[in-house]
N, C-alpha and C. Protein backbone atom coordinates (compact mmCIF):
# COMPACT_ATOMS: atom_id res chain seq x y z
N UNK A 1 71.40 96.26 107.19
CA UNK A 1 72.37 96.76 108.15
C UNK A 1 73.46 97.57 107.43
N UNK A 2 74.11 97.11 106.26
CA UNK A 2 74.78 98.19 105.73
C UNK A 2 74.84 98.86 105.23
N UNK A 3 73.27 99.61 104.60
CA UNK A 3 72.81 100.08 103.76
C UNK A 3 72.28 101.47 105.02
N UNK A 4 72.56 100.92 106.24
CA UNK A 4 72.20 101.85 107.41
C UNK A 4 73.25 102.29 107.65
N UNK A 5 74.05 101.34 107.70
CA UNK A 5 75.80 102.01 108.25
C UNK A 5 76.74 103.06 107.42
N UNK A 6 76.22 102.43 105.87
CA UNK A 6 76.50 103.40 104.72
C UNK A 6 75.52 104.18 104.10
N UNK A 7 75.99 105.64 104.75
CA UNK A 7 74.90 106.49 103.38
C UNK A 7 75.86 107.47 103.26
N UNK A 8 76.18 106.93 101.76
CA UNK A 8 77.27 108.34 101.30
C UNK A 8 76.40 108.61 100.34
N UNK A 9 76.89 109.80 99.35
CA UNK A 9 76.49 110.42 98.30
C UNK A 9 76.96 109.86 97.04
N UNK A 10 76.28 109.42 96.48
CA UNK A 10 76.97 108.50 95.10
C UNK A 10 77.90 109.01 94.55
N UNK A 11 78.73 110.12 94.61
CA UNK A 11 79.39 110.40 93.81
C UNK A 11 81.15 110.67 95.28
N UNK A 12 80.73 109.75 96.01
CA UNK A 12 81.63 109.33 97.00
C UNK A 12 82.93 108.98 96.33
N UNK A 13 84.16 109.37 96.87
CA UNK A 13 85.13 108.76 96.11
C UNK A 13 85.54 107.44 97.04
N UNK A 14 85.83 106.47 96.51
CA UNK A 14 85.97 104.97 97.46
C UNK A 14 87.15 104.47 96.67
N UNK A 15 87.90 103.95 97.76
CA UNK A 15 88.86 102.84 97.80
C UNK A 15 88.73 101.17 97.60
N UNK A 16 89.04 100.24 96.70
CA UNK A 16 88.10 99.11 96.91
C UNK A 16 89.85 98.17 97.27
N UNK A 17 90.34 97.75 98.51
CA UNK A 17 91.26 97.38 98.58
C UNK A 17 91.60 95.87 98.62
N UNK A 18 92.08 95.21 97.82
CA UNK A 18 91.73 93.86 97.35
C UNK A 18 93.11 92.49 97.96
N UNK A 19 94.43 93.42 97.42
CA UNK A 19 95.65 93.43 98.01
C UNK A 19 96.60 93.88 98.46
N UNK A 20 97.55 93.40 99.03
CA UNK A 20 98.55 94.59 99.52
C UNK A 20 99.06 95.80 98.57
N UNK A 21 99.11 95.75 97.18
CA UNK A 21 99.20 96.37 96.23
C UNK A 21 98.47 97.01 95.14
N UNK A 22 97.03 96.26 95.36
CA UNK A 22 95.99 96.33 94.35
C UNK A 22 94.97 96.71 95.18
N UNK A 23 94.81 98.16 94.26
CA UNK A 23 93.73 98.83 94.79
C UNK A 23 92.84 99.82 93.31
N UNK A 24 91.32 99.85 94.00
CA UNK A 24 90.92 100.27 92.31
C UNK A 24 90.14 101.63 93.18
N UNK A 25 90.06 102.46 92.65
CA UNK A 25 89.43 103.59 92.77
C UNK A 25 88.48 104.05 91.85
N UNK A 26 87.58 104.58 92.37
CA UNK A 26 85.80 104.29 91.67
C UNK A 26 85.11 104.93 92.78
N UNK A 27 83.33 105.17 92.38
CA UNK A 27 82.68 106.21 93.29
C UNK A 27 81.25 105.09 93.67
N UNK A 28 81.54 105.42 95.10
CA UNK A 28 80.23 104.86 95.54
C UNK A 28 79.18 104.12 94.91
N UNK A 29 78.69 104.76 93.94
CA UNK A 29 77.44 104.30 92.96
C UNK A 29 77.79 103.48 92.05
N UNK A 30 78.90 103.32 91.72
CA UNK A 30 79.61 102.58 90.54
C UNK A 30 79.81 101.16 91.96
N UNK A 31 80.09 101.15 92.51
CA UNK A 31 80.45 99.98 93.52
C UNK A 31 79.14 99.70 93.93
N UNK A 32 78.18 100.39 94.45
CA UNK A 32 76.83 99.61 94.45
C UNK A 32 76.33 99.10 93.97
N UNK A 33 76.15 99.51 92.39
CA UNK A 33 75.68 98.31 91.10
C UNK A 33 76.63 97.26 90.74
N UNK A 34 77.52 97.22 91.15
CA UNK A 34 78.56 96.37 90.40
C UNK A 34 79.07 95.51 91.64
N UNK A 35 79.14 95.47 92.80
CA UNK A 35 79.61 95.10 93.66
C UNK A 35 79.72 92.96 93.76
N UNK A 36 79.50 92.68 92.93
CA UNK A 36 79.25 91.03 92.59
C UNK A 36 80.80 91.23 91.53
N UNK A 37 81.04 91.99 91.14
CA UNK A 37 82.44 92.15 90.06
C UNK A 37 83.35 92.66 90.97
N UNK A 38 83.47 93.17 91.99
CA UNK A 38 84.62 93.52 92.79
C UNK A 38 84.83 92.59 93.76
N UNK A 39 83.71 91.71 94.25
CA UNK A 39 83.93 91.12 94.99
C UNK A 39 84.36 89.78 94.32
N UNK A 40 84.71 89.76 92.98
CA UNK A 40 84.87 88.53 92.54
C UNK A 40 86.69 88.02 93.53
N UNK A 41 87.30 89.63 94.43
CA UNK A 41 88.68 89.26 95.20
C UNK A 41 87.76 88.99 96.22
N UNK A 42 88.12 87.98 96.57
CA UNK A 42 87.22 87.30 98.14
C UNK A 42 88.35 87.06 99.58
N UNK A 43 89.41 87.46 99.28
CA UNK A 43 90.63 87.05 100.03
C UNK A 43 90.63 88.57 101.26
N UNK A 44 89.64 88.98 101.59
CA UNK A 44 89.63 89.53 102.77
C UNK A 44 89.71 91.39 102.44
N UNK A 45 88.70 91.72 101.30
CA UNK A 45 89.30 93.15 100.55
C UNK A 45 88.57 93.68 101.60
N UNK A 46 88.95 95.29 101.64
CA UNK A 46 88.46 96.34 102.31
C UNK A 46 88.07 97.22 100.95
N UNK A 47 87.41 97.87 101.51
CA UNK A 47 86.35 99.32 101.05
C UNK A 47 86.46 100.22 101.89
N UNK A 48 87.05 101.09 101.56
CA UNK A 48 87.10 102.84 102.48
C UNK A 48 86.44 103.82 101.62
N UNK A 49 86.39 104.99 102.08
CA UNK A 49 86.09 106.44 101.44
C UNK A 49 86.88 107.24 102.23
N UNK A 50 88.31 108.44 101.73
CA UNK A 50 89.54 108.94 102.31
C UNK A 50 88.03 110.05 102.59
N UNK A 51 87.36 110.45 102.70
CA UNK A 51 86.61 111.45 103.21
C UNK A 51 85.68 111.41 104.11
N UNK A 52 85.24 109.73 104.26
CA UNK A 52 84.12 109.26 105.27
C UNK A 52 84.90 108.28 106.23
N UNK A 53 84.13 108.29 107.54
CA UNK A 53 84.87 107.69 108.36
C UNK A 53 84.60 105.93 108.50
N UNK A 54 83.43 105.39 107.74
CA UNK A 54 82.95 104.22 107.63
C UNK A 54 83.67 103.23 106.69
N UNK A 55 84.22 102.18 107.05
CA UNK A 55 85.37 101.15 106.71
C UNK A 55 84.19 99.58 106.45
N UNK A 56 84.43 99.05 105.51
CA UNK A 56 83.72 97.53 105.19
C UNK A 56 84.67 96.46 104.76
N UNK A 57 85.05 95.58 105.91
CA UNK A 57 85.72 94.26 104.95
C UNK A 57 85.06 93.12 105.00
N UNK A 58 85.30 92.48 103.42
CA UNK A 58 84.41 91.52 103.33
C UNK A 58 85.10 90.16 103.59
N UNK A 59 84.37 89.17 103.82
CA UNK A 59 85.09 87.58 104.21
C UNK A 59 84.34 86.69 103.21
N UNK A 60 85.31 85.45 102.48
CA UNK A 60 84.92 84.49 101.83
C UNK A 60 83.43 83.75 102.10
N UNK A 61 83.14 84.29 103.10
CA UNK A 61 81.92 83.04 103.42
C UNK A 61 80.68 84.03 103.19
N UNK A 62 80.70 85.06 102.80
CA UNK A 62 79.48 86.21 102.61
C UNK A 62 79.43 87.15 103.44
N UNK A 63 80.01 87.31 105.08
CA UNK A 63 80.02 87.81 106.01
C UNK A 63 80.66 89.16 105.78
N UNK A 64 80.31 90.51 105.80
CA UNK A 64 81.53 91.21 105.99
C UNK A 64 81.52 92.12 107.46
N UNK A 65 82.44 92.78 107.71
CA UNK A 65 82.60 93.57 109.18
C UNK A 65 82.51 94.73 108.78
N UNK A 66 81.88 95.58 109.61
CA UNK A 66 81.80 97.28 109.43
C UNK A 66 82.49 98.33 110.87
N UNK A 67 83.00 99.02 110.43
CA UNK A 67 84.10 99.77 111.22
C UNK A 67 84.20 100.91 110.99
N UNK A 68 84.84 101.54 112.41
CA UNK A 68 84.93 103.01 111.94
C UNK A 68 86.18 103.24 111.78
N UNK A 69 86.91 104.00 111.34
CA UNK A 69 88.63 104.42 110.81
C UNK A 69 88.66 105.43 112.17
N UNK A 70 89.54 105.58 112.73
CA UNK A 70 90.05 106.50 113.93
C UNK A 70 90.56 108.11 113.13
C-alpha cells in the first residue's frame, strides 16, 4: 500500500520530521534503504517531500497514516 501511494523519483528531496525541532533532510532512496535507522524516532515522526503532495506519519505500534498536504 505504500509503495503504491509513494512513487517518487529517488533522487526526491524529503523531509524526515521526528520533532518539533528535529528534522533531517535526505533523498528518497537514501530513506528507503535505511528507513529501520530513522525510524529508530518512534514518537509520531512525519515524512514529507516540499515538492510532492504525499505526507506519511508513522505510529509506535508499526502502523503508519498516509495523507495528502492541501
Amino acid at each position: 500500500m505504500l509503495a503504491e501511494f509513494i512513487q517518487w523519483p529517488d533522487e526526491t528531496q524529503v523531509f524526515f520530521c521526528y520533532e518539533k525541532y528535529q528534522i533531517i533532510e535526505t533523498r528518497w532512496d537514501v530513506f528507503v534503504r535505511n528507513w529501520k535507522c530513522f525510524l529508530f524516532f518512534d514518537d509520531g515522526p512525519i515524512l514529507i517531500s516540499p515538492k510532492q503532495k504525499q505526507a506519511i506519519m508513522f505510529e509506535q505500534n508499526g502502523q503508519y497514516k498516509l495523507g495528502v498536504r492541501g
